[in-house]
Protein backbone atom coordinates (compact mmCIF):
# COMPACT_ATOMS: atom_id res chain seq x y z
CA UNK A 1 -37.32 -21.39 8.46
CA UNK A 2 -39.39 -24.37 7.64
CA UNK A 3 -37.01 -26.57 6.01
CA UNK A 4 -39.42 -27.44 3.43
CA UNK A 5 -39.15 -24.04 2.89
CA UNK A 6 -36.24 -22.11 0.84
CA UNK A 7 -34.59 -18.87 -0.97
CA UNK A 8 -33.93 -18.59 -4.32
CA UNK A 9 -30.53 -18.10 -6.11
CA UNK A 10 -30.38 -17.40 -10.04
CA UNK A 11 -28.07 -18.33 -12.39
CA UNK A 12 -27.12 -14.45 -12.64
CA UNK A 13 -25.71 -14.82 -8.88
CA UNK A 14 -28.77 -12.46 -7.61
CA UNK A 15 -31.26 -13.68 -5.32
CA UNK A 16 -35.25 -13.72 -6.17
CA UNK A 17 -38.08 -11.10 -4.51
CA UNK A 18 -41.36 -10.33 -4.74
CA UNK A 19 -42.16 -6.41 -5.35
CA UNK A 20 -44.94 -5.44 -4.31
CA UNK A 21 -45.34 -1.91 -5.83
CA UNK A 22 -45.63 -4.00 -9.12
CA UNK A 23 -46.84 -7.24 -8.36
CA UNK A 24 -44.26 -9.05 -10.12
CA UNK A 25 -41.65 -11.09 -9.23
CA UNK A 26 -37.54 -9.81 -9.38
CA UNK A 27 -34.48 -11.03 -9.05
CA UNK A 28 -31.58 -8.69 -8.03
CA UNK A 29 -27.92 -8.81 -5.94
CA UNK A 30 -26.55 -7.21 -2.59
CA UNK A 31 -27.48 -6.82 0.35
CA UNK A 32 -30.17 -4.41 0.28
CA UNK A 33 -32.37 -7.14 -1.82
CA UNK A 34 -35.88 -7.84 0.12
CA UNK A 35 -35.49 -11.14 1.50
CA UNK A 36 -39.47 -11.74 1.30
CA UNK A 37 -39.82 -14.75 -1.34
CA UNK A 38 -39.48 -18.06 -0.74
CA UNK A 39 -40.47 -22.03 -2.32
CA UNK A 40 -42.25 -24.16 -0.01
CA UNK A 41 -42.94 -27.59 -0.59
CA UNK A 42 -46.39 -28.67 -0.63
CA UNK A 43 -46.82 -32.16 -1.54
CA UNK A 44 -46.05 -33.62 -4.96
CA UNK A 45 -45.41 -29.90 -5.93
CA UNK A 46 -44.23 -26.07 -4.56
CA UNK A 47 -45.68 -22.82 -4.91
CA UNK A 48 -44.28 -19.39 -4.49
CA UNK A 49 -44.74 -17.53 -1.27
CA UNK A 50 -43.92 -13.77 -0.66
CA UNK A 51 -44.36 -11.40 2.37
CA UNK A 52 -46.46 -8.81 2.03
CA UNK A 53 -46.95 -5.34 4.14
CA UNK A 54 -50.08 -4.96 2.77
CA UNK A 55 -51.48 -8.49 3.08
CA UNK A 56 -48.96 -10.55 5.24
CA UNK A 57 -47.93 -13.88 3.18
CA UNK A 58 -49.06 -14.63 0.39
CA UNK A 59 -48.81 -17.28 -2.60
CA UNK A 60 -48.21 -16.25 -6.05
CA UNK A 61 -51.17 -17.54 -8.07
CA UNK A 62 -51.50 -14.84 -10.97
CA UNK A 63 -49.77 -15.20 -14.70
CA UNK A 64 -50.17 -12.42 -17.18
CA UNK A 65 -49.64 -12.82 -20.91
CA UNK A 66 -46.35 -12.26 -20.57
CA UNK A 67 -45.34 -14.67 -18.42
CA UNK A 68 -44.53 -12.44 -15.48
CA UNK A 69 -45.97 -13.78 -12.08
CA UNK A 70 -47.66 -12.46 -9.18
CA UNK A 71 -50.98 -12.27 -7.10
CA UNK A 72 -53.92 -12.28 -8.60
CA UNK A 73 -57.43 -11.16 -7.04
CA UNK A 74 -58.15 -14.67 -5.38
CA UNK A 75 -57.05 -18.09 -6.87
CA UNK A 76 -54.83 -21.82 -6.72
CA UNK A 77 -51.46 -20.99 -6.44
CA UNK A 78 -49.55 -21.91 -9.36
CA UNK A 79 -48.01 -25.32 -8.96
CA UNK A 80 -44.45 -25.44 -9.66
CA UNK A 81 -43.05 -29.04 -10.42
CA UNK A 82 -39.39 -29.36 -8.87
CA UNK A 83 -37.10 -31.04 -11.04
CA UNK A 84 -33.55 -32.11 -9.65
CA UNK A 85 -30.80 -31.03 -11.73
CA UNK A 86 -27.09 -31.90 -10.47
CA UNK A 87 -25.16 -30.52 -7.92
CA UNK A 88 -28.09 -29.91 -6.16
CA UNK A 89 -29.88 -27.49 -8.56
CA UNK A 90 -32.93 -27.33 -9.46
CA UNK A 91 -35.60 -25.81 -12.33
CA UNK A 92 -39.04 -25.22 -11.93
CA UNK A 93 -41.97 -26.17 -14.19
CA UNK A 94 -45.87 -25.00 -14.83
CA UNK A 95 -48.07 -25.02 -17.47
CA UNK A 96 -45.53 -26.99 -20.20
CA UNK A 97 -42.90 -23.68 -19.29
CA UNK A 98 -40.16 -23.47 -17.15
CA UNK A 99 -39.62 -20.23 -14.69
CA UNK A 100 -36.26 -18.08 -15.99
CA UNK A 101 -34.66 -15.06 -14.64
CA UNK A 102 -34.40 -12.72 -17.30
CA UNK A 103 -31.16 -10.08 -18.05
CA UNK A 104 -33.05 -7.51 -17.36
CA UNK A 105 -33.77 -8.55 -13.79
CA UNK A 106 -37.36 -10.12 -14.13
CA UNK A 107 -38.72 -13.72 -13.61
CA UNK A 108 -40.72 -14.61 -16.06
CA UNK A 109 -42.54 -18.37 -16.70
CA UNK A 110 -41.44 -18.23 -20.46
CA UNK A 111 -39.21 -20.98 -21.53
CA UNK A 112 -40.12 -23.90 -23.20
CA UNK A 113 -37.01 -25.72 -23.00
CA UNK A 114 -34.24 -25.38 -19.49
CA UNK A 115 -31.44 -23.26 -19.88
CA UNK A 116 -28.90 -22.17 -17.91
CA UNK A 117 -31.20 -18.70 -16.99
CA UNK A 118 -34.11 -21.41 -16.12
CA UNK A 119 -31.61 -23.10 -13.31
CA UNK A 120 -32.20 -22.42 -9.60
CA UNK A 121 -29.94 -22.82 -6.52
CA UNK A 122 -32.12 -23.31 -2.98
CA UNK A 123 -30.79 -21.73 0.13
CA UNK A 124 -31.91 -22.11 3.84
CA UNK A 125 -32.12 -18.28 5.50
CA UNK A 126 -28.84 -19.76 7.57
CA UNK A 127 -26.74 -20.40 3.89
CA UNK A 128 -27.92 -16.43 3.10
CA UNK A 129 -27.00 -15.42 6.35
CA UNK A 130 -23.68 -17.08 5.97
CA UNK A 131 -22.76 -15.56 2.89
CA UNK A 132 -23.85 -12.48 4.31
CA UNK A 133 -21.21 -12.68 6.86
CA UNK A 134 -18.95 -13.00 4.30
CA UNK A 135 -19.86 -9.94 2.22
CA UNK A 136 -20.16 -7.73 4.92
CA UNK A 137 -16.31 -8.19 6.17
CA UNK A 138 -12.90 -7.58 5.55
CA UNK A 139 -10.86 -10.58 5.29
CA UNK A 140 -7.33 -11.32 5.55
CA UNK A 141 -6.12 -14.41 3.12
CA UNK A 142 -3.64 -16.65 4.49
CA UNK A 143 -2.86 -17.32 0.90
CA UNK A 144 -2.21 -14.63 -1.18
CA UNK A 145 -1.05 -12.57 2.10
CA UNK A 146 -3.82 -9.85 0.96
CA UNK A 147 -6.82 -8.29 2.18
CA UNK A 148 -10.18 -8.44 0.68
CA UNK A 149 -12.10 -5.73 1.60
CA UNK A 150 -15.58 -5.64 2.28
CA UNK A 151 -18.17 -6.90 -0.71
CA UNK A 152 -15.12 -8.44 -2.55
CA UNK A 153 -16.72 -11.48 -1.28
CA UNK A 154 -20.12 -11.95 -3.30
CA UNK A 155 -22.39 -14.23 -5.89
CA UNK A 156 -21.11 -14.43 -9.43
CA UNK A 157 -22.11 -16.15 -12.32
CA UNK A 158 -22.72 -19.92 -12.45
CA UNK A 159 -22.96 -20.90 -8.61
CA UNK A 160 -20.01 -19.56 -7.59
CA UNK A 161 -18.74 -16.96 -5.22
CA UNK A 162 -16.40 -14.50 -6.14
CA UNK A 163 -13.04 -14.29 -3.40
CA UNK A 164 -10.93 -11.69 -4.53
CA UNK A 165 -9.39 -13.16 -7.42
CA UNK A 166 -11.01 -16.61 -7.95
CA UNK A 167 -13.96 -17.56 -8.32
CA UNK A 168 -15.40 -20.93 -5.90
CA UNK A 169 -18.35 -22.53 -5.79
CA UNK A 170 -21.60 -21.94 -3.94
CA UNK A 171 -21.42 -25.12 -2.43
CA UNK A 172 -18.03 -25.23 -1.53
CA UNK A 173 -18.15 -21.99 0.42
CA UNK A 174 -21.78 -23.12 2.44
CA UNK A 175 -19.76 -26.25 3.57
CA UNK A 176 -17.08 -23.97 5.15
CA UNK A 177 -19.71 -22.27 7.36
CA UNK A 178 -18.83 -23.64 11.00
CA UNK A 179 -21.57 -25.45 12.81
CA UNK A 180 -20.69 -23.50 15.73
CA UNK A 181 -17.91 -21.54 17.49
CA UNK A 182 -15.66 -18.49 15.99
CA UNK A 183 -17.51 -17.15 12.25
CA UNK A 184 -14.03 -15.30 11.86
CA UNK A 185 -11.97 -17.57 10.67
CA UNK A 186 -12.69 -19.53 7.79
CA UNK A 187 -10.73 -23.04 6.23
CA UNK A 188 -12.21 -23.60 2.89
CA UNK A 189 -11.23 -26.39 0.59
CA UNK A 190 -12.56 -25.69 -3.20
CA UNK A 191 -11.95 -27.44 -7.12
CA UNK A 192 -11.72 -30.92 -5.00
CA UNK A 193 -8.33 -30.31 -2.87
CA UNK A 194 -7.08 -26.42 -2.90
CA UNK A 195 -7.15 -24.69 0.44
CA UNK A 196 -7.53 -21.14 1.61
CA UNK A 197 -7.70 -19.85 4.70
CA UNK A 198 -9.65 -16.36 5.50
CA UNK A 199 -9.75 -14.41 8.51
CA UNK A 200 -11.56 -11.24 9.68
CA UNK A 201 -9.43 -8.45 9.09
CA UNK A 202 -10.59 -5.61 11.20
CA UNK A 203 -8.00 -4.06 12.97
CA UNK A 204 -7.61 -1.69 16.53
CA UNK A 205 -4.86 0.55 17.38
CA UNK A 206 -5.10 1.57 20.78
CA UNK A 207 -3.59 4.07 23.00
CA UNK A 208 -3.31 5.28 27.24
CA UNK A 209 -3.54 8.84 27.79
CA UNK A 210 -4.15 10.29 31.41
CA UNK A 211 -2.63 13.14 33.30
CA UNK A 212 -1.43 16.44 32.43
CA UNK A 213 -1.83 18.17 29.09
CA UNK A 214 1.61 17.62 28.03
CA UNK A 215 0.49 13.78 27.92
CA UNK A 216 -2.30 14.90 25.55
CA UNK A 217 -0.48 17.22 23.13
CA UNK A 218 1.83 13.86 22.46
CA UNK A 219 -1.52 11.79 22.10
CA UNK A 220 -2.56 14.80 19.07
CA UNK A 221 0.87 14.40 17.34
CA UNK A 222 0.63 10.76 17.30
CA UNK A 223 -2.99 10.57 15.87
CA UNK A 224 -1.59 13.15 13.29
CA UNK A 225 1.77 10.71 12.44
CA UNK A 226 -0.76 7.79 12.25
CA UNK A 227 -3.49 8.80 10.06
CA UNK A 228 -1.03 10.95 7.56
CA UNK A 229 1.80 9.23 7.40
CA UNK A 230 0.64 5.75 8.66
CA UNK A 231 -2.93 6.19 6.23
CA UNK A 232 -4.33 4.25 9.33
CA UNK A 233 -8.09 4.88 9.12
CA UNK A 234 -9.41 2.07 11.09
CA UNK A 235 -11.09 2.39 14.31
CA UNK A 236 -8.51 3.74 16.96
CA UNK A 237 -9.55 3.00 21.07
CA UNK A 238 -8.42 4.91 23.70
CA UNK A 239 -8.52 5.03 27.52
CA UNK A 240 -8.56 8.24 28.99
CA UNK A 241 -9.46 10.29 31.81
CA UNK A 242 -10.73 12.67 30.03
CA UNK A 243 -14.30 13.06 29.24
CA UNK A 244 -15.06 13.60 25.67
CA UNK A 245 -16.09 17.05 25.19
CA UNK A 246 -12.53 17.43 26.93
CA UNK A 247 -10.85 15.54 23.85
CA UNK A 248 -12.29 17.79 20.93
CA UNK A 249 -9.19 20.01 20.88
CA UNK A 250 -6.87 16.66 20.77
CA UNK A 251 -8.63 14.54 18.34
CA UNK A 252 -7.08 15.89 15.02
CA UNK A 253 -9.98 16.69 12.65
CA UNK A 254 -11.03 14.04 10.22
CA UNK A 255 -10.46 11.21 12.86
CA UNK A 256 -13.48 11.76 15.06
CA UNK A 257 -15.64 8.94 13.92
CA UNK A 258 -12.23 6.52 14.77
CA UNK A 259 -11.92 6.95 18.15
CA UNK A 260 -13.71 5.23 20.50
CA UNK A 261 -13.64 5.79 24.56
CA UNK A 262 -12.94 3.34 27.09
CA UNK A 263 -12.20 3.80 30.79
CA UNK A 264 -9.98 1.70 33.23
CA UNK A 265 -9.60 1.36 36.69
CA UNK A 266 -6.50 3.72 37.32
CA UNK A 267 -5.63 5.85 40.36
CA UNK A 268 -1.58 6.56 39.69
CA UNK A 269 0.93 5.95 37.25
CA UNK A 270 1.24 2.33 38.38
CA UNK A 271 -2.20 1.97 37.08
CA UNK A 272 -1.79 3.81 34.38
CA UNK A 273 0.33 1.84 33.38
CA UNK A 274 -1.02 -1.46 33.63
CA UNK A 275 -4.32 -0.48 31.55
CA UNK A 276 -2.66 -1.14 28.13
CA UNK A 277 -3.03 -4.81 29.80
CA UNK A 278 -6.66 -4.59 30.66
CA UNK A 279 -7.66 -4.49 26.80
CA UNK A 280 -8.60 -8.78 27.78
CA UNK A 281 -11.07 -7.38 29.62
CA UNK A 282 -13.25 -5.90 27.14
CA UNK A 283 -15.77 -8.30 25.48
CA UNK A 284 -15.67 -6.24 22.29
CA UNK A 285 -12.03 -6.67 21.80
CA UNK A 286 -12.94 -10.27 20.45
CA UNK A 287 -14.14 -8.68 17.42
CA UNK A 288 -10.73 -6.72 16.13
CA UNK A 289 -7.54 -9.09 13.98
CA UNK A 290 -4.73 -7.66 14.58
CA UNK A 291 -4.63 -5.02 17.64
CA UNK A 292 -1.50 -2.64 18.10
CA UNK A 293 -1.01 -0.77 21.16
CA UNK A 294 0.97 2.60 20.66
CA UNK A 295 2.63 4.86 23.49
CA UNK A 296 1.22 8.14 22.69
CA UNK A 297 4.99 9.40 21.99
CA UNK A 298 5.11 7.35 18.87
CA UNK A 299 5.14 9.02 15.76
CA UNK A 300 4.34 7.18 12.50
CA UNK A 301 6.77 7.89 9.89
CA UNK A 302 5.44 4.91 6.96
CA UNK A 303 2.48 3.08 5.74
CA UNK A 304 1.46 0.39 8.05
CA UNK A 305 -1.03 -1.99 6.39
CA UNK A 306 2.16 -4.43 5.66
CA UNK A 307 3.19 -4.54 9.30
CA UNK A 308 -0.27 -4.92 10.49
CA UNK A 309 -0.64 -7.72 8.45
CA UNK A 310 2.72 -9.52 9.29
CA UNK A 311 1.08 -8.88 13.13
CA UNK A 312 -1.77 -10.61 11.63
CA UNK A 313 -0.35 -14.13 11.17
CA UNK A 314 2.65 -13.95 13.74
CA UNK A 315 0.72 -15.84 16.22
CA UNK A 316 2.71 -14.54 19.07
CA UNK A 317 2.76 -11.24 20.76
CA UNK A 318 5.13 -8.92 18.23
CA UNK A 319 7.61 -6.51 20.12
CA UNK A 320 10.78 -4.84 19.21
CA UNK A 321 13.90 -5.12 20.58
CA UNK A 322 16.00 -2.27 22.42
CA UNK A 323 19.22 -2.59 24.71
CA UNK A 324 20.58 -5.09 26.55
CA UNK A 325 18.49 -7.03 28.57
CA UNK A 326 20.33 -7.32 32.12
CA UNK A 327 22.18 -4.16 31.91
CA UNK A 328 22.73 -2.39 35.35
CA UNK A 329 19.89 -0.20 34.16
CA UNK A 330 17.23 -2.17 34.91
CA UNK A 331 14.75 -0.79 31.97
CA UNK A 332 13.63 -4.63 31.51
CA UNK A 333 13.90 -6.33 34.69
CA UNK A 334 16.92 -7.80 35.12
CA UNK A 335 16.76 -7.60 39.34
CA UNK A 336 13.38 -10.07 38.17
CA UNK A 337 15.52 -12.45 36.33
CA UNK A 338 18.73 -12.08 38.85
CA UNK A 339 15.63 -12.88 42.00
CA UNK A 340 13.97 -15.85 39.70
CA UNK A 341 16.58 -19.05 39.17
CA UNK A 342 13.79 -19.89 36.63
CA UNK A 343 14.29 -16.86 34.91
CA UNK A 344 15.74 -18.04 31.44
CA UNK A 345 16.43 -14.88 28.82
CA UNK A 346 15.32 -15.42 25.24
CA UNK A 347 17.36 -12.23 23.68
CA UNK A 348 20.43 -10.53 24.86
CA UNK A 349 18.50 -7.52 24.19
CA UNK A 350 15.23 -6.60 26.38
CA UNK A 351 12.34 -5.03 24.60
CA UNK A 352 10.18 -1.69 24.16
CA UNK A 353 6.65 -2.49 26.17
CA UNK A 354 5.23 1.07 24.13
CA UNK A 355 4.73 -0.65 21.22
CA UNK A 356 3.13 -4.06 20.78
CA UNK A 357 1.27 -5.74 17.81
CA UNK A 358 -1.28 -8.68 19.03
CA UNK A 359 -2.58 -11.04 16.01
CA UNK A 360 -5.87 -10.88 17.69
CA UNK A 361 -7.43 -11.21 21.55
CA UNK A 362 -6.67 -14.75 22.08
CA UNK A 363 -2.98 -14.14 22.15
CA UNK A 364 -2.86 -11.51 24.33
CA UNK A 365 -5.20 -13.62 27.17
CA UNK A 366 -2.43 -15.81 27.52
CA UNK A 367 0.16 -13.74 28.76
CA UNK A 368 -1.59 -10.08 30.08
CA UNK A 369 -3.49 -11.26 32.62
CA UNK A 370 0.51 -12.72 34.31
CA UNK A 371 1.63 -9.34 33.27
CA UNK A 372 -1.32 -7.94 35.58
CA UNK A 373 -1.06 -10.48 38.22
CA UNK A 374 2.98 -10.10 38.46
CA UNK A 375 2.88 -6.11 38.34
CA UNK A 376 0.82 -5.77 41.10
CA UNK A 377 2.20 -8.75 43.28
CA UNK A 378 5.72 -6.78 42.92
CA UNK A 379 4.10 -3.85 44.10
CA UNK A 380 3.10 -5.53 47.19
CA UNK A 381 6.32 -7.63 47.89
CA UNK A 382 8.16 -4.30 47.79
CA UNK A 383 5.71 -2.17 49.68
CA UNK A 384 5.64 0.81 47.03
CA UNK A 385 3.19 1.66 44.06
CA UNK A 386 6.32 2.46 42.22
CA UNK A 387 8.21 -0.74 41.97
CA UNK A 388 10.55 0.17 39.19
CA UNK A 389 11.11 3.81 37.40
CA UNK A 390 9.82 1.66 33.99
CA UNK A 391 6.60 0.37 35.88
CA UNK A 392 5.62 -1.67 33.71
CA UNK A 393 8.62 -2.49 31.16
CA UNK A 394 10.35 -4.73 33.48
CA UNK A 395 7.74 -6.99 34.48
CA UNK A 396 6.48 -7.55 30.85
CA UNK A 397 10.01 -8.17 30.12
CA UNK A 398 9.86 -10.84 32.74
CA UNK A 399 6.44 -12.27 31.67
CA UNK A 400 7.23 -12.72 28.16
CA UNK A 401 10.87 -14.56 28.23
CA UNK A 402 8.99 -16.30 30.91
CA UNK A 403 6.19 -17.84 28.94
CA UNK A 404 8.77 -17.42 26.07
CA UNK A 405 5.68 -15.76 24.51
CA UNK A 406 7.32 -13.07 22.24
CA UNK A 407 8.11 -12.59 18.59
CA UNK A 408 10.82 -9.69 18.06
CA UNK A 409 11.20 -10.56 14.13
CA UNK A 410 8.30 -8.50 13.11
CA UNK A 411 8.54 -5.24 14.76
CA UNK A 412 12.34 -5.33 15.36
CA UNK A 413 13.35 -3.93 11.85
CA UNK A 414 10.69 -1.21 11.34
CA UNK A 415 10.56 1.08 14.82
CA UNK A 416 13.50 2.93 16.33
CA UNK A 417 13.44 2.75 19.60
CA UNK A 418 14.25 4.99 21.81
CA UNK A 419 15.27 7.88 19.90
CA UNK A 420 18.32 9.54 20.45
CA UNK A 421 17.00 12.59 21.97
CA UNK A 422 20.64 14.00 21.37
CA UNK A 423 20.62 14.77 17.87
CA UNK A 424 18.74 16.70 15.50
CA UNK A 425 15.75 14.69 14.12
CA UNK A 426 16.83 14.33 10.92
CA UNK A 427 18.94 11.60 11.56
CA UNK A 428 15.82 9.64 12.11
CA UNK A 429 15.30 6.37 9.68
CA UNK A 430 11.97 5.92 8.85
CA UNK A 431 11.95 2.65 9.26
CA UNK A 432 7.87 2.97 10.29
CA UNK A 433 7.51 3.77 14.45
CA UNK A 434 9.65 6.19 15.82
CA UNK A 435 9.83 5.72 19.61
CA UNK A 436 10.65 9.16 21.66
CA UNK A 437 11.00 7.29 24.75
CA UNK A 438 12.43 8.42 27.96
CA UNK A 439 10.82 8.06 30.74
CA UNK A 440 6.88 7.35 31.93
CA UNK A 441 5.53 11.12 31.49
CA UNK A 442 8.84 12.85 30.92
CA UNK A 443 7.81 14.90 27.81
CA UNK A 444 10.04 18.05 28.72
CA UNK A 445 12.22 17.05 25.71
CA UNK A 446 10.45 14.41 24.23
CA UNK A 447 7.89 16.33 23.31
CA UNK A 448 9.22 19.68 21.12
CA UNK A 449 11.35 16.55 19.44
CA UNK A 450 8.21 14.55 18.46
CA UNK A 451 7.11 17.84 16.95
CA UNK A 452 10.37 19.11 15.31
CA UNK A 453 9.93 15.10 13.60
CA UNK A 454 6.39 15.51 12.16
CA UNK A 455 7.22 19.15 11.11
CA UNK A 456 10.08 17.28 8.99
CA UNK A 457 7.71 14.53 7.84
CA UNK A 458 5.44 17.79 6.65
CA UNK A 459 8.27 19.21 4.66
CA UNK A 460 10.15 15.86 3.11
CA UNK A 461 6.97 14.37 2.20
């Protein structure tokens, strides 16, 4: 935009139009309002130009008795005179009146004194844009360790901008716009020194299911556990070798506008394996705050807004914590850490690589692409695509006390994992993720448990 030219913002927190259909101008709020009016400078004075369909732009030079503006059959424009108000306000002046925006949604040029209906803000497109990226988002704030959904950011009254609970002025929220680099997170200082923080809250579970159908009737009961039980409805990504028409029968009904498709590179289990790694690879992935990546035989037994959130400002990647970590067994690596002097362990106890909350994208770049690198250089130093009976378990083990990269404090206390596939599964806490691990594709009894579980979840409510 011409920088002599600008929007208008009202008093009311609306922004200023021209409709057509009536000639006349409005003022209205939202996002659906026409963005077709704007006041351009022209020398010692402005005038009022609109976009047209009919006529292509126009100036406003036509003033009815009433004081209601818009284009008349051929004239001047009406000259406004500008007059500076503080903090950068402005009202506007013709004829001996002064131009107000009416409670019922009209503009009229009706005053003879300045008000505070007859007080104007000017934005550039770039401000309207900006607080259009704000409306149109979720966002998580740092301070009050709440979510605002989408629209809870808007105009209000007076100049300011509404944020949840408090209100902050227009012109403290355009000076938090970044000049350039990441729009999703946003450091805001308002009332002279208070500070808020907001981030885009938007967030991804994801899931791996390839293979045979066994895999897939444990990827339906944990969609199920996670949108009843978990009231996840966010957007839900999933890498499969399945095409979709294949998936209709194992998306549950009601979550078919969640899921979204993705492929990966995979040939065997080793690969299989390694795709819940390959989410860095996707461009798109940028977009989502927090992610969580679910093994397909974990069943959601509580709400998980609250955990998603603690994911959200962890800064590390969030895992939970099983046995020990250089038990004979070898679920987490220990022949690594015995073949690495370097090798230093962070926990006693190794953790659960089917369940993993990542704050957002960034996080997980600096440690899955090692993970990758490590898993497959193992599989070459031993000469076999099956490396370890965990496959991939182990190595992120490894990785993470490695880079010392892991957080166990958030996840720890709400998943049980692995289930004791021994007893009945009422003896279950529901702590929030129930893990029925044992063993990459061994559902033969992990399976009929996972559904004896969210048959009880059914009946106990």
């Amino acid at each position: 935009m011409n920088p002599q030219s600008t929007n208008l913002l009202t008093v009311h927190g609306s922004t200023v139009w021209f409709d057509e259909s009536t000639n006349t101008l409005r003022h209205s709020a939202g996002p659906t309002v026409p963005r077709n009016l704007t006041l351009e400078s022209r020398g010692g004075h402005a005038v009022l130009a609109a976009k047209t369909a009919s006529a292509g732009t126009i100036t406003l030079d036509g003033l009815r008795p009433d004081g209601r503006l818009g284009r008349s059959p051929g004239g001047a424009p009406l000259a406004l005179h500008r007059r500076n108000l503080p903090e950068g306000l402005i009202s506007l002046e013709a004829n001996g009146m002064f131009l107000c925006a009416e409670a019922d949604g009209s503009v009229s040029l009706t005053r003879d004194q300045q008000g505070p209906w007859e007080v104007f803000a000017t934005l550039e497109d770039a401000d309207l844009d900006w607080l259009g990226h704000l409306a149109s988002r979720a966002w998580f704030s740092a301070s009050n360790d709440a979510v605002l959904p989408e629209q809870s950011i808007r105009l209000a009254e007076g100049f300011g901008v509404q944020l949840g609970q408090i209100v902050v002025r227009l012109t403290d929220v355009l000076a938090s716009r970044p000049a350039t680099g990441d729009a999703n997170q946003v450091t805001l200082q308002y009332d002279g020194w208070k500070v808020e923080q907001l981030t885009v809250w938007r967030p991804l579970v994801y899931m791996i299911a390839f293979g045979k159908q066994e895999i897939f009737d444990c990827l339906t009961l944990a969609l199920q556990a996670l949108r009843q039980f978990g009231r996840y409805e966010g957007e839900v990504l999933l890498f499969t070798d399945r095409l979709p028409e294949q998936l209709a029968r194992v998306v549950p009904p009601g979550m078919e506008k969640q899921i979204k498709l993705a492929t990966s590179p995979a040939r065997d289990i080793l690969d299989y394996t390694a795709t819940k790694f390959r989410v860095c690879d996707i461009a798109e992935m940028a977009r989502y705050r927090p992610l969580l990546y679910l093994d397909v035989d974990v069943i959601c037994d509580r709400p998980i807004e609250g955990l998603l959130r603690r994911i959200h400002r962890a800064n590390r990647l969030c895992v939970a914590l099983e046995h020990d970590l250089l038990g004979n067994h070898n679920f987490y690596g220990a022949n690594l850490f015995a073949s690495d002097p370097t090798a230093r362990p962070r926990h006693e106890r190794g953790f659960t690589s089917g369940i993993i909350g990542i704050p957002h994208i960034g996080v997980a770049r600096q440690t899955f692409p090692s993970v990758l690198n490590t898993l497959y250089g193992i599989a070459r130093a031993m000469g076999t695509r099956q490396p370890s009976d965990w496959y991939d378990q182990p190595t992120f083990n490894y990785v993470l006390n490695k880079l010392d990269a892991a957080n166990v404090e958030v996840l720890t206390p709400h998943v049980v994992t692995p289930v004791d596939l021994t007893v009945p599964v009422n003896n279950i806490p529901r702590l929030g993720f129930a893990h029925f691990c044992g063993g990459v594709g061994n559902t033969v009894v992990k399976l009929p448990a996972m559904r004896g579980y969210l048959d009880l979840l059914r009946q106990t409510g």
